[in-house]
PDB file of N, CA and C in Angstrom:
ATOM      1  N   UNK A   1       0.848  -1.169   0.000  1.00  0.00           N
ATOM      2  CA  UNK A   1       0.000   0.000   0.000  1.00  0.00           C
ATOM      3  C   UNK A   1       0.895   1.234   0.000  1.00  0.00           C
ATOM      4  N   UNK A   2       0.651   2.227  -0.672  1.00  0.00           N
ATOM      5  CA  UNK A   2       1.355   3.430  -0.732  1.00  0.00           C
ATOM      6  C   UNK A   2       0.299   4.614  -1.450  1.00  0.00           C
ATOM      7  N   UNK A   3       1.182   5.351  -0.776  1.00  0.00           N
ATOM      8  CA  UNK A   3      -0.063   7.207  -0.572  1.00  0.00           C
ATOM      9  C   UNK A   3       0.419   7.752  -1.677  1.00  0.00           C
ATOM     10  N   UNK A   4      -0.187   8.316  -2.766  1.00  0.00           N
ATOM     11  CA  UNK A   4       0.199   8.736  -4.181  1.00  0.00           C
ATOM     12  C   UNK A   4       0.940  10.174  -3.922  1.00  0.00           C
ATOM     13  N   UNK A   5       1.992  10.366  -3.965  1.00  0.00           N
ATOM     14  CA  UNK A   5       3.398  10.984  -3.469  1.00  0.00           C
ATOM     15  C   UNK A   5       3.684  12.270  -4.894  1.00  0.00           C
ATOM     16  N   UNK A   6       3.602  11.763  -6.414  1.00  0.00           N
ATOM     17  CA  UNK A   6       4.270  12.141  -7.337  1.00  0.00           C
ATOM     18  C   UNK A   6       3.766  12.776  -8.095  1.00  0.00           C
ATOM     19  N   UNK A   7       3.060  14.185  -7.309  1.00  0.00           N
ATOM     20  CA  UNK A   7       2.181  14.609  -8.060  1.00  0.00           C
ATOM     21  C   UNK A   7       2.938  16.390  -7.877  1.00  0.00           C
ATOM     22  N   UNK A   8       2.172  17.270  -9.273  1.00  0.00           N
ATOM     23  CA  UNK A   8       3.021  18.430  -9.334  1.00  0.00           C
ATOM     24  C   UNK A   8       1.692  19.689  -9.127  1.00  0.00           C
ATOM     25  N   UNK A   9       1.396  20.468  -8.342  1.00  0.00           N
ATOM     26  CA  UNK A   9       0.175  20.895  -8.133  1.00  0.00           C
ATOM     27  C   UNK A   9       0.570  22.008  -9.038  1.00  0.00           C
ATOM     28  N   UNK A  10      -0.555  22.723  -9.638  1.00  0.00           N
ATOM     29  CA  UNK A  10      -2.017  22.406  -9.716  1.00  0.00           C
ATOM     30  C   UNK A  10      -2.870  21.244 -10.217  1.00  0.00           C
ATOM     31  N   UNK A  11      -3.483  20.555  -9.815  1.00  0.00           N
ATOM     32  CA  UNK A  11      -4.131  19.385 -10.006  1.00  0.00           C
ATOM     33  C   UNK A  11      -5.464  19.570  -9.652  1.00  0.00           C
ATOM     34  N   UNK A  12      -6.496  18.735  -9.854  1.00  0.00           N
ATOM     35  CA  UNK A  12      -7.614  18.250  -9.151  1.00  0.00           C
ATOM     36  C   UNK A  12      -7.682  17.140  -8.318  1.00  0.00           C
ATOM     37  N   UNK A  13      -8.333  17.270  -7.303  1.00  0.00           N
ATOM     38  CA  UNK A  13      -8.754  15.851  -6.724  1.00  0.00           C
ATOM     39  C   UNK A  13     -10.150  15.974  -6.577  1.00  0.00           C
ATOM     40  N   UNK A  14     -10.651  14.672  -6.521  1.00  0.00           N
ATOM     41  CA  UNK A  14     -11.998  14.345  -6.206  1.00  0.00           C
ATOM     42  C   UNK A  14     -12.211  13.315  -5.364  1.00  0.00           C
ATOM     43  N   UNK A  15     -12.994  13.792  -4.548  1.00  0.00           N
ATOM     44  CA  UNK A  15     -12.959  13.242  -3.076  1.00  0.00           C
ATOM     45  C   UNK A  15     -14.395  12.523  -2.423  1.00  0.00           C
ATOM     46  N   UNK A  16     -14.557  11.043  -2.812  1.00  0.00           N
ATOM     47  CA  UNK A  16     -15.786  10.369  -2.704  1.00  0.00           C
ATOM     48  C   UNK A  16     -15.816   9.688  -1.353  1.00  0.00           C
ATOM     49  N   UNK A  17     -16.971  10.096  -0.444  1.00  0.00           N
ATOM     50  CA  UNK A  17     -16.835   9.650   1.135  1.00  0.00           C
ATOM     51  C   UNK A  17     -18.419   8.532   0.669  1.00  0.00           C
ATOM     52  N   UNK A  18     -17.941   7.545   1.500  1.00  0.00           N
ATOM     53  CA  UNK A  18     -19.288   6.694   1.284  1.00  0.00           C
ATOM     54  C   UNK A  18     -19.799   5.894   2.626  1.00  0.00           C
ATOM     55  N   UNK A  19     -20.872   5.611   2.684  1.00  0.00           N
ATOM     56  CA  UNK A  19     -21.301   4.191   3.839  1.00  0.00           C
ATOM     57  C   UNK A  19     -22.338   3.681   2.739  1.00  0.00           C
ATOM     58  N   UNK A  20     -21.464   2.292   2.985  1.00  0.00           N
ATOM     59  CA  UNK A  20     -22.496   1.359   1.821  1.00  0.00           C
ATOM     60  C   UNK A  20     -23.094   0.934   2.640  1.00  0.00           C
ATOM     61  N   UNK A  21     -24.164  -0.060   2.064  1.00  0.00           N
ATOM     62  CA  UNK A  21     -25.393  -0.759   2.397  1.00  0.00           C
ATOM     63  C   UNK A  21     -24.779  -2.074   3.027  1.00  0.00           C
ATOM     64  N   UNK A  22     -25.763  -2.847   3.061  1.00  0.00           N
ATOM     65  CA  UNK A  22     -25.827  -4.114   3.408  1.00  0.00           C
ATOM     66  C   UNK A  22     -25.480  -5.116   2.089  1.00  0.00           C
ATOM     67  N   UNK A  23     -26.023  -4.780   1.109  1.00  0.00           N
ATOM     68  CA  UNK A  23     -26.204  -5.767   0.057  1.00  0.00           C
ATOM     69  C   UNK A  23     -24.848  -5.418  -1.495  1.00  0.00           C
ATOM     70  N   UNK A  24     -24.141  -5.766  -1.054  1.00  0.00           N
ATOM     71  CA  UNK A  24     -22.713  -5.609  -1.682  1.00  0.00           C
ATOM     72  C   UNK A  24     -22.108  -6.569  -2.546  1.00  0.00           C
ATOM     73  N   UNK A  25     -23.525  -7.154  -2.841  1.00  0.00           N
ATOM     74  CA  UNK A  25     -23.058  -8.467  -4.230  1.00  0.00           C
ATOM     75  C   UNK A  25     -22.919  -7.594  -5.463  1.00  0.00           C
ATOM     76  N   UNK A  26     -21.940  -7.873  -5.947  1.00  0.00           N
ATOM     77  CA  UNK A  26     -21.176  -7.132  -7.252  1.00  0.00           C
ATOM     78  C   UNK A  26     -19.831  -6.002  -6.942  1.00  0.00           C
ATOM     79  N   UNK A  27     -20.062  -5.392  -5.588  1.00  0.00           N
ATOM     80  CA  UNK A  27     -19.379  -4.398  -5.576  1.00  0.00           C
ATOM     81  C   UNK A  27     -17.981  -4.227  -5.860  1.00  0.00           C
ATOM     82  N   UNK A  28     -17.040  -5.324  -4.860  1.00  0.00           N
ATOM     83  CA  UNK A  28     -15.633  -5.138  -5.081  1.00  0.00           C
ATOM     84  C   UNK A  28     -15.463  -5.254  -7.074  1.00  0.00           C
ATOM     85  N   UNK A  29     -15.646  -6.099  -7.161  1.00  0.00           N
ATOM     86  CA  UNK A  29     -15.643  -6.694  -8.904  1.00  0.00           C
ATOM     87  C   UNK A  29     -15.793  -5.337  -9.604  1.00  0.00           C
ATOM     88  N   UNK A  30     -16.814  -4.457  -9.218  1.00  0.00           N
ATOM     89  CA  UNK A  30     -17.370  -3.210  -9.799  1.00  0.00           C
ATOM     90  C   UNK A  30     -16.142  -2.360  -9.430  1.00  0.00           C
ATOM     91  N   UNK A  31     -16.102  -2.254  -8.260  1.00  0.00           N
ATOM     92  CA  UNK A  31     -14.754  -0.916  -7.872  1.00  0.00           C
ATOM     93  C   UNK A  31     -13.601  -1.433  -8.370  1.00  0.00           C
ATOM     94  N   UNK A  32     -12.816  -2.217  -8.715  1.00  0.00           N
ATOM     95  CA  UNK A  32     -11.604  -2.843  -9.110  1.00  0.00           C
ATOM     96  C   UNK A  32     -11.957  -2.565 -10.832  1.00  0.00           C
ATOM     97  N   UNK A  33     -13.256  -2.781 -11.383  1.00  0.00           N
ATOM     98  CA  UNK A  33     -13.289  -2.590 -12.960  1.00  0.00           C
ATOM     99  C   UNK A  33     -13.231  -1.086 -12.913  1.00  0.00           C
ATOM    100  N   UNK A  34     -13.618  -0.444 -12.185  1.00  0.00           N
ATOM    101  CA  UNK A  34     -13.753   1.237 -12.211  1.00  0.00           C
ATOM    102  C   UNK A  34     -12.259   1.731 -11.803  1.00  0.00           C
ATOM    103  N   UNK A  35     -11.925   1.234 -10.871  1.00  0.00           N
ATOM    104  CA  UNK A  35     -10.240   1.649 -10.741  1.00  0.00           C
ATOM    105  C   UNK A  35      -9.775   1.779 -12.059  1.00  0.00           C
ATOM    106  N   UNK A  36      -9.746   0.520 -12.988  1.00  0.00           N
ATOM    107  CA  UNK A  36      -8.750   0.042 -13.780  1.00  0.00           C
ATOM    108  C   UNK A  36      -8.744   1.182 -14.770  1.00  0.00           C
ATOM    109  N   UNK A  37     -10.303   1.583 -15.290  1.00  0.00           N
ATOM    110  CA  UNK A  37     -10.563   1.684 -16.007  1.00  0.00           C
ATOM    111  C   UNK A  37     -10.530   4.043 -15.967  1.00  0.00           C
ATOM    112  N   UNK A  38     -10.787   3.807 -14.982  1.00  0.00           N
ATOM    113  CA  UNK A  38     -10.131   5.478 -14.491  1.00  0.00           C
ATOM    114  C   UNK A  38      -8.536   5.287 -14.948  1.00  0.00           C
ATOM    115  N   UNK A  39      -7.957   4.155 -15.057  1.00  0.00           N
ATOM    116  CA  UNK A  39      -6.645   4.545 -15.212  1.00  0.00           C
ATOM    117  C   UNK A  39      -6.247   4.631 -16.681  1.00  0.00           C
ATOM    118  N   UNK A  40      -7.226   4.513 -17.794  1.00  0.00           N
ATOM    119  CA  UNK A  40      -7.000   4.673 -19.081  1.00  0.00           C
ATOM    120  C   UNK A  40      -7.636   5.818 -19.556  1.00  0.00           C
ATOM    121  N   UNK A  41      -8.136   6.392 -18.521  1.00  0.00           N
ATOM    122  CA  UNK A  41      -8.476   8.090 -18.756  1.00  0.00           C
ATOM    123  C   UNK A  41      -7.751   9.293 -19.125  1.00  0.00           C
ATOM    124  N   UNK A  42      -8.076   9.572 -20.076  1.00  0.00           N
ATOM    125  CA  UNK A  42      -7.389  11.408 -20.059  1.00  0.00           C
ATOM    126  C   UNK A  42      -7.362  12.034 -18.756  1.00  0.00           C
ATOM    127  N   UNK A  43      -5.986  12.339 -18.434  1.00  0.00           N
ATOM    128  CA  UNK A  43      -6.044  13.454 -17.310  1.00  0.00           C
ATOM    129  C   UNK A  43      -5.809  12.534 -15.534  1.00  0.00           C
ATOM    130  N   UNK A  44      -5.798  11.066 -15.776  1.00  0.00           N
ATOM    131  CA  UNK A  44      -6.161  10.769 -14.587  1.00  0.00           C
ATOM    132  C   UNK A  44      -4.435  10.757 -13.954  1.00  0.00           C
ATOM    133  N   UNK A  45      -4.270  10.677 -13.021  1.00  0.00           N
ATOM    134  CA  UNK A  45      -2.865  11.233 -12.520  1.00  0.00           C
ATOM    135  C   UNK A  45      -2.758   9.936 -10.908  1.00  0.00           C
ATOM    136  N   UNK A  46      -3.923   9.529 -10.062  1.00  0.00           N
ATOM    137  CA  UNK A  46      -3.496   8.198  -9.247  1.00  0.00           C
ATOM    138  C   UNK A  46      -5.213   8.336  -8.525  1.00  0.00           C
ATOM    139  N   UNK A  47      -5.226   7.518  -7.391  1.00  0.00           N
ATOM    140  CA  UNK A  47      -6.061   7.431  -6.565  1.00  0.00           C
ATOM    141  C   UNK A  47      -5.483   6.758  -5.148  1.00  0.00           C
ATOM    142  N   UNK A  48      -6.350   7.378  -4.207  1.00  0.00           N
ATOM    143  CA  UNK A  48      -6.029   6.936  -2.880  1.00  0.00           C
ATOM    144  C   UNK A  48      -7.287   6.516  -2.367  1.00  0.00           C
ATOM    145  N   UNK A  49      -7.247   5.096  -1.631  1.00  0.00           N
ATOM    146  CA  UNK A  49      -8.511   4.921  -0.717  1.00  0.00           C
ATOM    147  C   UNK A  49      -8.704   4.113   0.475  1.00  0.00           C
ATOM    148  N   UNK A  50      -9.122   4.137   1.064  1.00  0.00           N
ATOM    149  CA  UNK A  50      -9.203   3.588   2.361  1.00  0.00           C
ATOM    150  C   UNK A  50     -10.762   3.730   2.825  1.00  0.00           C
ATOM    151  N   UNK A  51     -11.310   2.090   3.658  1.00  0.00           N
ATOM    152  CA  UNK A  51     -12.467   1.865   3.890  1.00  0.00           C
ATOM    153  C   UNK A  51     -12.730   0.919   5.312  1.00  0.00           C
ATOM    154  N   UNK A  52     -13.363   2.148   6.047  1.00  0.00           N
ATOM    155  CA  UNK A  52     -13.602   1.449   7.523  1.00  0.00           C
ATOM    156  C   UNK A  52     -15.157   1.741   7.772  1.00  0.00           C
ATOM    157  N   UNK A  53     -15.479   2.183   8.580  1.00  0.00           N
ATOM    158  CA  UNK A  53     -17.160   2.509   8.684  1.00  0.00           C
ATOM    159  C   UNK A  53     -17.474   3.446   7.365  1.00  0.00           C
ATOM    160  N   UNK A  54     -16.449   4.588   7.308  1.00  0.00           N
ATOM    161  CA  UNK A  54     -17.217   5.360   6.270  1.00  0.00           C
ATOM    162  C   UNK A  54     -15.730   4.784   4.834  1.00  0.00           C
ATOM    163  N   UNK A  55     -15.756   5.358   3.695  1.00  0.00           N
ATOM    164  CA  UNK A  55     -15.078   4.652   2.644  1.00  0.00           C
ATOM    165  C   UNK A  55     -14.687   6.174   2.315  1.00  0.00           C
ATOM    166  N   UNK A  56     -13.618   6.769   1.805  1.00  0.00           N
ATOM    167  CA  UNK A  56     -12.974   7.508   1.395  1.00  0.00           C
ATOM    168  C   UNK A  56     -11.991   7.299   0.058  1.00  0.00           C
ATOM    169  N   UNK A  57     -12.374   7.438  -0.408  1.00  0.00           N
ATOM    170  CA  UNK A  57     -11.664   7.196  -2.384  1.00  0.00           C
ATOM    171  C   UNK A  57     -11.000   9.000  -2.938  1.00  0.00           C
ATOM    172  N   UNK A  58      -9.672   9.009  -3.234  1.00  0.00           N
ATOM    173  CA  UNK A  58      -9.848  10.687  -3.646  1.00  0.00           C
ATOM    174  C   UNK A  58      -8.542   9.885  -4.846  1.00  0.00           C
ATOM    175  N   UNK A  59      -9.370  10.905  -5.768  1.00  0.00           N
ATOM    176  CA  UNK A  59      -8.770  10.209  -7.277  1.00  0.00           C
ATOM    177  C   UNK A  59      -8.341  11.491  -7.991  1.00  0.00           C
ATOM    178  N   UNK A  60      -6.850  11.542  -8.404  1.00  0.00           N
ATOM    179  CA  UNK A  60      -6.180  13.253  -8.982  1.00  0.00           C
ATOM    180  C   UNK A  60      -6.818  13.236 -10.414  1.00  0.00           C
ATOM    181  N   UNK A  61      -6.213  14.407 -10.832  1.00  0.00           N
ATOM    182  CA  UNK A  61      -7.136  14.378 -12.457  1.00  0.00           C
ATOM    183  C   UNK A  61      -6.367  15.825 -12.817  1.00  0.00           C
ATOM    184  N   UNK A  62      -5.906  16.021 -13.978  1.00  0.00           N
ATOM    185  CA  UNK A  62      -5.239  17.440 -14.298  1.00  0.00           C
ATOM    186  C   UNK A  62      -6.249  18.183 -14.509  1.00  0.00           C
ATOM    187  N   UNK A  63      -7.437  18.189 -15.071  1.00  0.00           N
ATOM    188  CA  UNK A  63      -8.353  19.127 -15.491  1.00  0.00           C
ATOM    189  C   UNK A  63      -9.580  18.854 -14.929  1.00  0.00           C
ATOM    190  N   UNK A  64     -10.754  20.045 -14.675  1.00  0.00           N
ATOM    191  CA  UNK A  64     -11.871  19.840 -14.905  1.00  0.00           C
ATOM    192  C   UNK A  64     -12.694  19.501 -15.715  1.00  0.00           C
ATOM    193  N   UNK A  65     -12.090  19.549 -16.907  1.00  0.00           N
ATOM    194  CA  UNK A  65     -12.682  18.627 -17.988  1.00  0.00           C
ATOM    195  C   UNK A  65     -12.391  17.206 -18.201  1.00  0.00           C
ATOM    196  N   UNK A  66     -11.392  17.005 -17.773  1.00  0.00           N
ATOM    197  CA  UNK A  66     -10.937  14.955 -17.626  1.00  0.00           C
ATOM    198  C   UNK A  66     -12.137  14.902 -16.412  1.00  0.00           C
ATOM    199  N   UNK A  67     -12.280  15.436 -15.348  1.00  0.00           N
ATOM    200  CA  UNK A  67     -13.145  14.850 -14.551  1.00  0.00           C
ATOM    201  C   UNK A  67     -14.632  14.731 -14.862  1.00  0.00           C
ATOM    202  N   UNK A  68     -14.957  16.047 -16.078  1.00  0.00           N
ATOM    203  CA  UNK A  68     -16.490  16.114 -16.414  1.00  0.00           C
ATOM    204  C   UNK A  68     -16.382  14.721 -17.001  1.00  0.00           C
ATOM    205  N   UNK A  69     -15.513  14.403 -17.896  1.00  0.00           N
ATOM    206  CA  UNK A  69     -15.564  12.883 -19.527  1.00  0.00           C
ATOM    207  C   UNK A  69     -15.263  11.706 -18.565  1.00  0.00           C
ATOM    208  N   UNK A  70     -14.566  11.629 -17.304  1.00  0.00           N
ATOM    209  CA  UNK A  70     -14.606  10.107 -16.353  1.00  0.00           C
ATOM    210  C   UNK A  70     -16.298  10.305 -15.623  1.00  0.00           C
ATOM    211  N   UNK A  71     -17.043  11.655 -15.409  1.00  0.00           N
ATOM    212  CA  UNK A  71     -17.914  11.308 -14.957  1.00  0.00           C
ATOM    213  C   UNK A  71     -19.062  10.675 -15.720  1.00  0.00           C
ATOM    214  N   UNK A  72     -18.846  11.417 -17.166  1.00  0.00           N
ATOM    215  CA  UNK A  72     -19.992  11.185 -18.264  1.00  0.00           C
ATOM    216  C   UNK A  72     -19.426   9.234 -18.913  1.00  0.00           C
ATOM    217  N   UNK A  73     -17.975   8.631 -18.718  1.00  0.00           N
ATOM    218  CA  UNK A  73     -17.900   7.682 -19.160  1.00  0.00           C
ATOM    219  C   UNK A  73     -19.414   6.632 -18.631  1.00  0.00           C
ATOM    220  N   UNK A  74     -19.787   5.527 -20.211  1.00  0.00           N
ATOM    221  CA  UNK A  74     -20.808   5.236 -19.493  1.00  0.00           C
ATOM    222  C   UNK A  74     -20.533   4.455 -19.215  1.00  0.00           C
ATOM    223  N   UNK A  75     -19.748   3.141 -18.442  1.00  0.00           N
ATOM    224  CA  UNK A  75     -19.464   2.044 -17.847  1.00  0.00           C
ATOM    225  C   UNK A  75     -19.477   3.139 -16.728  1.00  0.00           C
ATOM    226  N   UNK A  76     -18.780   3.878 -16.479  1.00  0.00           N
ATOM    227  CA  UNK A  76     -19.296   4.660 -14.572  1.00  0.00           C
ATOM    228  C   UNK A  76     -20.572   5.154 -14.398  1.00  0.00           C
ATOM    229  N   UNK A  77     -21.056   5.570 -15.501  1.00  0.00           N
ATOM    230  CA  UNK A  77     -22.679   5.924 -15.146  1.00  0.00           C
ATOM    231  C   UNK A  77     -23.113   4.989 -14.599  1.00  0.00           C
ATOM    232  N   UNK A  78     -23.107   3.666 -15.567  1.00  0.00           N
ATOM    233  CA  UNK A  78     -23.899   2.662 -15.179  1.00  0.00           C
ATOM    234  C   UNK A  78     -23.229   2.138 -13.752  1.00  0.00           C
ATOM    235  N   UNK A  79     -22.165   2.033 -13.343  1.00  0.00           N
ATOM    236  CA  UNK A  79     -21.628   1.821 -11.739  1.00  0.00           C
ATOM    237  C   UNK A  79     -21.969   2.701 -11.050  1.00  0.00           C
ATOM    238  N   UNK A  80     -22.185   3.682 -10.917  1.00  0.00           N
ATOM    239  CA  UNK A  80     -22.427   5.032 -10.217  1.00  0.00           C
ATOM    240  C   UNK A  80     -24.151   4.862 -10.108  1.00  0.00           C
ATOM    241  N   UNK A  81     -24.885   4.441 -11.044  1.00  0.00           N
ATOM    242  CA  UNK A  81     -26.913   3.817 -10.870  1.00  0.00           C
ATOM    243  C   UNK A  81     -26.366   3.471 -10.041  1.00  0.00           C
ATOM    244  N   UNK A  82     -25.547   1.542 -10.441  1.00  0.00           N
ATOM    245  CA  UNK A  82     -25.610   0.588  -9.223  1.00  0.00           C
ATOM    246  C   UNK A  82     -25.707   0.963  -8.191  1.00  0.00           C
ATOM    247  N   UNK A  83     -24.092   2.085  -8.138  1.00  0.00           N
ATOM    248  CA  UNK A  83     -23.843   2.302  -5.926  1.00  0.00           C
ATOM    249  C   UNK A  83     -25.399   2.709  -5.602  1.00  0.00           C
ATOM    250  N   UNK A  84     -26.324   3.887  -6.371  1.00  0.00           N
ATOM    251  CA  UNK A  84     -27.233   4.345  -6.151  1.00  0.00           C
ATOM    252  C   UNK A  84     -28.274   3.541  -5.527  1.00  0.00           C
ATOM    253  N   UNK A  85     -28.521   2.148  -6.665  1.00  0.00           N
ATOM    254  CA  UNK A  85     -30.011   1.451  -6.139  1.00  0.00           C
ATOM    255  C   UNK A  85     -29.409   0.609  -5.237  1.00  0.00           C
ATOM    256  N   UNK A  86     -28.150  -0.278  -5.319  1.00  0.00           N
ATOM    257  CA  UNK A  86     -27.948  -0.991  -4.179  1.00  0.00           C
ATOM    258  C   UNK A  86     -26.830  -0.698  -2.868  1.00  0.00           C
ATOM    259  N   UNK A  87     -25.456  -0.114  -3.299  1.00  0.00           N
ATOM    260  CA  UNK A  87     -24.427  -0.806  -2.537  1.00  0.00           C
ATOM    261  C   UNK A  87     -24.647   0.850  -1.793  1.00  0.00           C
ATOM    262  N   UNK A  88     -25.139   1.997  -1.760  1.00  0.00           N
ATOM    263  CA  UNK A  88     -24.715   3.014  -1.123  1.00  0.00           C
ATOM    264  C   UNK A  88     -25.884   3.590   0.099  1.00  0.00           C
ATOM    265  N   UNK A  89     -25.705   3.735   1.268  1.00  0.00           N
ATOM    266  CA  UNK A  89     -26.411   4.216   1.852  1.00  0.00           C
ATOM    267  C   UNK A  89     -26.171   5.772   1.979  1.00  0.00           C
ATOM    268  N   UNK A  90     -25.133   6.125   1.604  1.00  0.00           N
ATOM    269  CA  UNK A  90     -25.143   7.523   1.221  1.00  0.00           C
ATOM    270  C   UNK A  90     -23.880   7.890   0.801  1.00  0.00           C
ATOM    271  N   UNK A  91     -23.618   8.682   0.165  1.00  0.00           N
ATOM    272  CA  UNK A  91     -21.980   9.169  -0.499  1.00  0.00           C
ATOM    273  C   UNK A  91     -22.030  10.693  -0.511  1.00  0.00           C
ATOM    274  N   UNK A  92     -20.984  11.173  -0.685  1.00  0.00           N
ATOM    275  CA  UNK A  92     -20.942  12.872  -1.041  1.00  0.00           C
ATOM    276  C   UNK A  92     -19.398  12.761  -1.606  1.00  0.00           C
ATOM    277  N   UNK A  93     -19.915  13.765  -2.486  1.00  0.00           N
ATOM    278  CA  UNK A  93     -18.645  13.764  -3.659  1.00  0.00           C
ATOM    279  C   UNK A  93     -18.317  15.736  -3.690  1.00  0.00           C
ATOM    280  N   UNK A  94     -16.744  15.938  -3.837  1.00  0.00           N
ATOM    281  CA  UNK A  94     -16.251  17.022  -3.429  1.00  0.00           C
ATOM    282  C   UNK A  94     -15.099  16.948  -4.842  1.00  0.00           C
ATOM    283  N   UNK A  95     -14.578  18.477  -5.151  1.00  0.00           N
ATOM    284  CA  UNK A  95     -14.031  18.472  -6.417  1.00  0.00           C
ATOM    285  C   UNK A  95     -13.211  19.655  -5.878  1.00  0.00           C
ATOM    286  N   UNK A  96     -11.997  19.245  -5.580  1.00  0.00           N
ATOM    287  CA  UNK A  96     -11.266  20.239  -5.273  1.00  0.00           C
ATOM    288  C   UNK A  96      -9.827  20.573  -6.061  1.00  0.00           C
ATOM    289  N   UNK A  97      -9.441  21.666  -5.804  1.00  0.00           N
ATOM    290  CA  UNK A  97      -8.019  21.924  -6.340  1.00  0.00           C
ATOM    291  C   UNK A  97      -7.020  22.648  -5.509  1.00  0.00           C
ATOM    292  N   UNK A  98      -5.877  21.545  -5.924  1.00  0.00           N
ATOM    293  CA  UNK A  98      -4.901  21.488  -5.174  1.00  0.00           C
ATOM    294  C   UNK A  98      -3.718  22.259  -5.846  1.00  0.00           C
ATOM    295  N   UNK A  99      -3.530  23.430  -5.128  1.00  0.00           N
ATOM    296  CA  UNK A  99      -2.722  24.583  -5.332  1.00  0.00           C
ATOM    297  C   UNK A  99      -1.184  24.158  -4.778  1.00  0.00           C
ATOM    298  N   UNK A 100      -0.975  23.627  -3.304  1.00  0.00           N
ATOM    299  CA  UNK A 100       0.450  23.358  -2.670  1.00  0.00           C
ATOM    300  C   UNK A 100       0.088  21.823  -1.861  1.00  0.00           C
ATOM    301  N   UNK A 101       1.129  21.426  -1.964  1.00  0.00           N
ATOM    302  CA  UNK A 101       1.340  19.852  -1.381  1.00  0.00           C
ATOM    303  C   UNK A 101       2.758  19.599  -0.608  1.00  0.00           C
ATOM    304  N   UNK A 102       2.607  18.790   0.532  1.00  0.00           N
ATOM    305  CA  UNK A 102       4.049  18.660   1.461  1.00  0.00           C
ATOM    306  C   UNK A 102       3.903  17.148   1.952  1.00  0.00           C
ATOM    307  N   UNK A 103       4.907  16.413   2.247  1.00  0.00           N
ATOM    308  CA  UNK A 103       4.397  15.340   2.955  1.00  0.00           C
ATOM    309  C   UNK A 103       5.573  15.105   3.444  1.00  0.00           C
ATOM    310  N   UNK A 104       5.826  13.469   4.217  1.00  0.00           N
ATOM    311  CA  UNK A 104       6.707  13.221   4.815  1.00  0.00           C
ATOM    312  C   UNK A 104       7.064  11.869   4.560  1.00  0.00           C
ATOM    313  N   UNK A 105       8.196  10.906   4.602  1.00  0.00           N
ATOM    314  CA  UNK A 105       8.306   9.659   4.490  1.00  0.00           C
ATOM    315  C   UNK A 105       9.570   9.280   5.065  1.00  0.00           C
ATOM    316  N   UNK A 106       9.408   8.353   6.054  1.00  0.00           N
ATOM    317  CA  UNK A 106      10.318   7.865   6.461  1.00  0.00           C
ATOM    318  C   UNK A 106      11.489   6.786   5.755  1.00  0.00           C
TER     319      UNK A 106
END
């Protein structure tokens, strides 16, 4: 596991907080095809995520327009229904830009 480090700001991130449901037949299969497939995107630059009670996914992107064409892709529409009718009890999605970045590594 490693925290996506190699990035040159200005960038975007987009920042998906979730609590899924109960009924999570299909899901991993679904998020692993949606990973993959964000990664043959224009503009996509990494993703970070981590999932305990609530699920936190934040995925870079150079433009606001790579993020409008990964949202309009329709294999994510149609994953993005799914989370809707089954796997999500609620999500909120945030679109931010990242001006300065610092971190640390031992």
């Amino acid at each position: 596991m490693k925290i996506i480090t190699n990035l040159k700001p200005p960038y975007y991130a987009v920042i998906f907080t979730t609590i899924i449901s109960e009924n999570l037949h299909g899901y991993k299969e679904t998020s692993e095809k949606m990973e993959a497939l964000a990664k043959l995107q224009k503009g996509y630059l990494g993703i970070d995520s981590a999932r305990n009670e609530i699920g936190i996914t934040v995925s870079y992107w150079e433009t606001l327009e790579d993020i409008v064409a990964w949202k309009n892709n329709v294999d994510h529409t149609e994953a993005r229904n799914l989370g809707r009718e089954k796997w999500y009890k609620t999500y909120q999605l945030r679109i931010c830009k990242v001006e300065r970045e610092y971190g640390f590594e031992r």
